[in-house]
Protein backbone atom coordinates (compact mmCIF):
# COMPACT_ATOMS: atom_id res chain seq x y z
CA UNK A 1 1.58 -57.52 13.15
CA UNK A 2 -1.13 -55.12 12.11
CA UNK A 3 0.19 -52.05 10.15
CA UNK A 4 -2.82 -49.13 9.68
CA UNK A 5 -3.42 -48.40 5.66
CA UNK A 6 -2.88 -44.75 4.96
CA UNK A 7 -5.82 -43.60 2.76
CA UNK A 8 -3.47 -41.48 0.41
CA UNK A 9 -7.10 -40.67 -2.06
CA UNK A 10 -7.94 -39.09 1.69
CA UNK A 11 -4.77 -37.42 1.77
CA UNK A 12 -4.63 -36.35 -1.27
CA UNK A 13 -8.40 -34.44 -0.93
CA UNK A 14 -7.33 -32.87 1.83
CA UNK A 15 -3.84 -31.39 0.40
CA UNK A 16 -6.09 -30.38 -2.59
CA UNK A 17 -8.81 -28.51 -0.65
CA UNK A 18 -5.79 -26.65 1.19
CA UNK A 19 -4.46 -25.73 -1.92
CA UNK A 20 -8.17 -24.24 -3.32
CA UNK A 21 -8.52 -22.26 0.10
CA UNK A 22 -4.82 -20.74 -0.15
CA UNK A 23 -5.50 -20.02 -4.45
CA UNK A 24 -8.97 -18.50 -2.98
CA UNK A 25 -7.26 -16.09 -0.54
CA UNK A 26 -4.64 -15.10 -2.84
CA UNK A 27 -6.97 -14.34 -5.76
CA UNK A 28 -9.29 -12.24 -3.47
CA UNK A 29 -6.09 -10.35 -2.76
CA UNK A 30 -5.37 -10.20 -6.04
CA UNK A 31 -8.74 -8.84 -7.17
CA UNK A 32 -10.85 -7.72 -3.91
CA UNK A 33 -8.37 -5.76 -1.75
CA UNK A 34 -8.96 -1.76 -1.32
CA UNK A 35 -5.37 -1.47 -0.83
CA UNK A 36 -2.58 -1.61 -3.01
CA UNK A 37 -0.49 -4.78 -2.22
CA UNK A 38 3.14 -5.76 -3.76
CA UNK A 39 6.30 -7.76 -2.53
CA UNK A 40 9.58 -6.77 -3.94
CA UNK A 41 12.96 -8.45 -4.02
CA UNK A 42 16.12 -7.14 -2.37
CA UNK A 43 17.10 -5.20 -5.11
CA UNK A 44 13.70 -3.81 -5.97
CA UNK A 45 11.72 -5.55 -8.63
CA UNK A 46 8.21 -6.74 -8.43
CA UNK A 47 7.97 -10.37 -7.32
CA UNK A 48 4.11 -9.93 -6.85
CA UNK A 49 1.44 -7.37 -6.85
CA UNK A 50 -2.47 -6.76 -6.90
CA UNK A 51 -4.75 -4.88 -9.10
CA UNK A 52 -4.83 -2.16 -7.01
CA UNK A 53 -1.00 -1.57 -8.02
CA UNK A 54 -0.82 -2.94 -11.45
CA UNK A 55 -3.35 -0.84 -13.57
CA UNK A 56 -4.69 1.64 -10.69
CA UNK A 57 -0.95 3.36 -10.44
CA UNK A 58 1.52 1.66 -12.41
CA UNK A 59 -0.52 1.67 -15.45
CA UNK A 60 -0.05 -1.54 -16.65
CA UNK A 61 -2.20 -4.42 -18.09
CA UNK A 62 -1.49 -7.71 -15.59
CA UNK A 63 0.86 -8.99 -13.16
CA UNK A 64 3.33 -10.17 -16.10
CA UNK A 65 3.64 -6.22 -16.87
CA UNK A 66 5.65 -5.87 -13.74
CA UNK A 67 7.24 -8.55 -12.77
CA UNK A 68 10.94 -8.02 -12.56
CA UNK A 69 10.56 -4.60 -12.76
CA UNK A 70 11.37 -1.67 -10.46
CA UNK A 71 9.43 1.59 -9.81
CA UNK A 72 11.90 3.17 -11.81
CA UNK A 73 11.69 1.23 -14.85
CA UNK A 74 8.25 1.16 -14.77
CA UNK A 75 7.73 5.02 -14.20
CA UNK A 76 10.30 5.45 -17.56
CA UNK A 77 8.59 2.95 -19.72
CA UNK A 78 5.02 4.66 -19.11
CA UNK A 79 6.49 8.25 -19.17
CA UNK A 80 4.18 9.57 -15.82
CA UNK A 81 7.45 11.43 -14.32
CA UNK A 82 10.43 9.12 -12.63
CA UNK A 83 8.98 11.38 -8.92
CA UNK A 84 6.91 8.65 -8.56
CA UNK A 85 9.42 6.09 -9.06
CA UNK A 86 12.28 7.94 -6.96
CA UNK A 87 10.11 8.07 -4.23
CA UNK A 88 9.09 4.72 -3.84
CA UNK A 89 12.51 3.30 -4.49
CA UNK A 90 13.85 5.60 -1.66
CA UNK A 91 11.68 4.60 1.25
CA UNK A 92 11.86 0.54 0.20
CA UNK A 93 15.75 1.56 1.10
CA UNK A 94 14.69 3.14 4.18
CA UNK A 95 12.61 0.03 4.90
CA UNK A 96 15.61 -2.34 4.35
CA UNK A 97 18.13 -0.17 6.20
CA UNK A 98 15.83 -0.02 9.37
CA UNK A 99 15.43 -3.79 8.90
CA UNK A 100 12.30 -3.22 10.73
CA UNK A 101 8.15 -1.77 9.29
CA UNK A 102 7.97 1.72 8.63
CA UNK A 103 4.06 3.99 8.30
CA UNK A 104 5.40 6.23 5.70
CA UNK A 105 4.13 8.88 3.16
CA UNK A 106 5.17 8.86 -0.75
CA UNK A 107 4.33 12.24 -2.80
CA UNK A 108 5.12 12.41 -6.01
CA UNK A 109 3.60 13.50 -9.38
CA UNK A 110 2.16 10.94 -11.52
CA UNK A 111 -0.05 11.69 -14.75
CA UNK A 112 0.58 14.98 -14.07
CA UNK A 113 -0.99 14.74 -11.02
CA UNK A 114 0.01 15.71 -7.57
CA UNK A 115 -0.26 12.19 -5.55
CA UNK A 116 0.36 11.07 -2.00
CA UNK A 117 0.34 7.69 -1.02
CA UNK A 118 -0.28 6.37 3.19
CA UNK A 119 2.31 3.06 3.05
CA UNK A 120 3.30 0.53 5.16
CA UNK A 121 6.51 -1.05 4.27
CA UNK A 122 7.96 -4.64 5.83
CA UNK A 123 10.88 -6.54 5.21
CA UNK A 124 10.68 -9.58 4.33
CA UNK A 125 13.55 -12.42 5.80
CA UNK A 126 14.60 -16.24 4.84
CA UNK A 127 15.05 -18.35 6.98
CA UNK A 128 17.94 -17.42 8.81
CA UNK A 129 16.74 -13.58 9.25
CA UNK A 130 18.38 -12.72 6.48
CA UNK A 131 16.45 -9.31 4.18
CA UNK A 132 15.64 -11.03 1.00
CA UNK A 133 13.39 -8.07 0.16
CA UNK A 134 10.19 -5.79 1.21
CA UNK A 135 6.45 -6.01 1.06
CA UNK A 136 4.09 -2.90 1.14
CA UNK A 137 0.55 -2.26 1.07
CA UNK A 138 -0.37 1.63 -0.10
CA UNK A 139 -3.69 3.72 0.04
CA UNK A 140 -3.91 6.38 -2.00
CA UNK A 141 -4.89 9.24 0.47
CA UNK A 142 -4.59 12.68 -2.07
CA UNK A 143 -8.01 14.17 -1.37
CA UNK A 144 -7.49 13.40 2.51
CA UNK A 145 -4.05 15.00 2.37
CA UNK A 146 -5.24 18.01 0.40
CA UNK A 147 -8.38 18.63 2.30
CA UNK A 148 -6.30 18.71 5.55
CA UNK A 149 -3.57 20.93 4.25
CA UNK A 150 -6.18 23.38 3.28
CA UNK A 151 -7.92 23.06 6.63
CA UNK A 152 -4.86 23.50 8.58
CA UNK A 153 -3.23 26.41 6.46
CA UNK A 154 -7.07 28.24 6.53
CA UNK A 155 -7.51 28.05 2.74
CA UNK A 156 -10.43 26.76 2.37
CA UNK A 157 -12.37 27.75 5.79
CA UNK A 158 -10.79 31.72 5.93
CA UNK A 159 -12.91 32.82 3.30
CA UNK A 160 -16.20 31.05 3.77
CA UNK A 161 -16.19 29.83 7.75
CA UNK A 162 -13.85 31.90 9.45
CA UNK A 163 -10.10 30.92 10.62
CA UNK A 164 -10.70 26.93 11.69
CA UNK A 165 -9.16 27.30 15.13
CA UNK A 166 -11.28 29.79 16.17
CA UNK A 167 -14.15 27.60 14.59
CA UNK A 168 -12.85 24.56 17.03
CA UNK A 169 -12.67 27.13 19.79
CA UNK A 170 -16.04 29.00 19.15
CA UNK A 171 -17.63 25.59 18.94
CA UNK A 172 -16.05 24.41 22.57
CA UNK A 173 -16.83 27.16 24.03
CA UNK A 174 -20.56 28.46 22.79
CA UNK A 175 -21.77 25.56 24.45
CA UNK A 176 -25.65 25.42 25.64
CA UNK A 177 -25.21 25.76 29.39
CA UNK A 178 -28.76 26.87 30.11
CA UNK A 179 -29.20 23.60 32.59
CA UNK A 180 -26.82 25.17 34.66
């Protein structure tokens, strides 16, 4: 009877590589990502986040800092206005009511500042399709939003360039046609 050896140092170096690659991803995540990432339980609180949400708009110094927090909480304990934390609390409800992902935008003033965050928010279910909470990732789109708003509303381009739709219509229809 012959019975193969198992190389468990083999094994092993392979679960450990696996490991490294999944820490790797994670920490680039963590650290590299141009969006704002989080997960959230059911009821709200932080159960992970990256940089981009910890210190870039929560304020805070490291994961720890939020953990077991909500928006709410947070937006009290750093005094920036609870708009911020209303409105984030109210569309991770939407999120779990839908039961489904949701392209949303959060305004809200924070520092002060007017803000307006582009989100997409997921839920998250166990194993037997249960909602055990949400996940998110956010860009921070102000200028964009502002810049259009002015465009649209003729702000910005009345005084200097004219009204814009007759700028998009001007610009269709001054058209070189001298090959004709």
């Amino acid at each position: 009877m012959t019975t193969d050896k198992v190389n468990y140092e083999e094994l092993y170096k392979a679960e450990f590589a696996e490991k490294q690659k999944c820490k790797s991803i994670i920490r680039t995540l963590y650290t590299d990502s141009p969006d704002m990432l989080w997960i959230k339980d059911l009821a709200g609180r932080y159960v992970w986040g990256n940089s981009r949400v910890i210190t870039g708009l929560l304020g805070k110094k490291c994961l720890d800092d939020i953990i077991g927090f909500t928006d709410l909480e947070i937006a009290k304990d750093l005094a920036v206005g609870t708009t911020a934390g209303i409105s984030c609390t109210g569309t991770d409800k939407i999120t779990v009511l839908k039961g489904t992902k949701q392209l949303l935008l959060e305004e809200f003033i924070l520092n002060g500042e007017f803000t307006v965050l582009e989100v997409i928010k997921n839920v998250i279910r166990d194993g037997n399709g249960d909602i055990v909470g949400t996940t998110g990732a956010g860009r921070d789109i102000t200028k964009n939003y502002q810049l259009l708003h002015e465009l649209v509303s003729g702000i910005k381009c009345e005084g200097m360039y004219g009204n814009p739709l007759e700028l998009v219509y001007d610009s269709v229809h001054k058209i070189d046609r001298s090959c004709e």
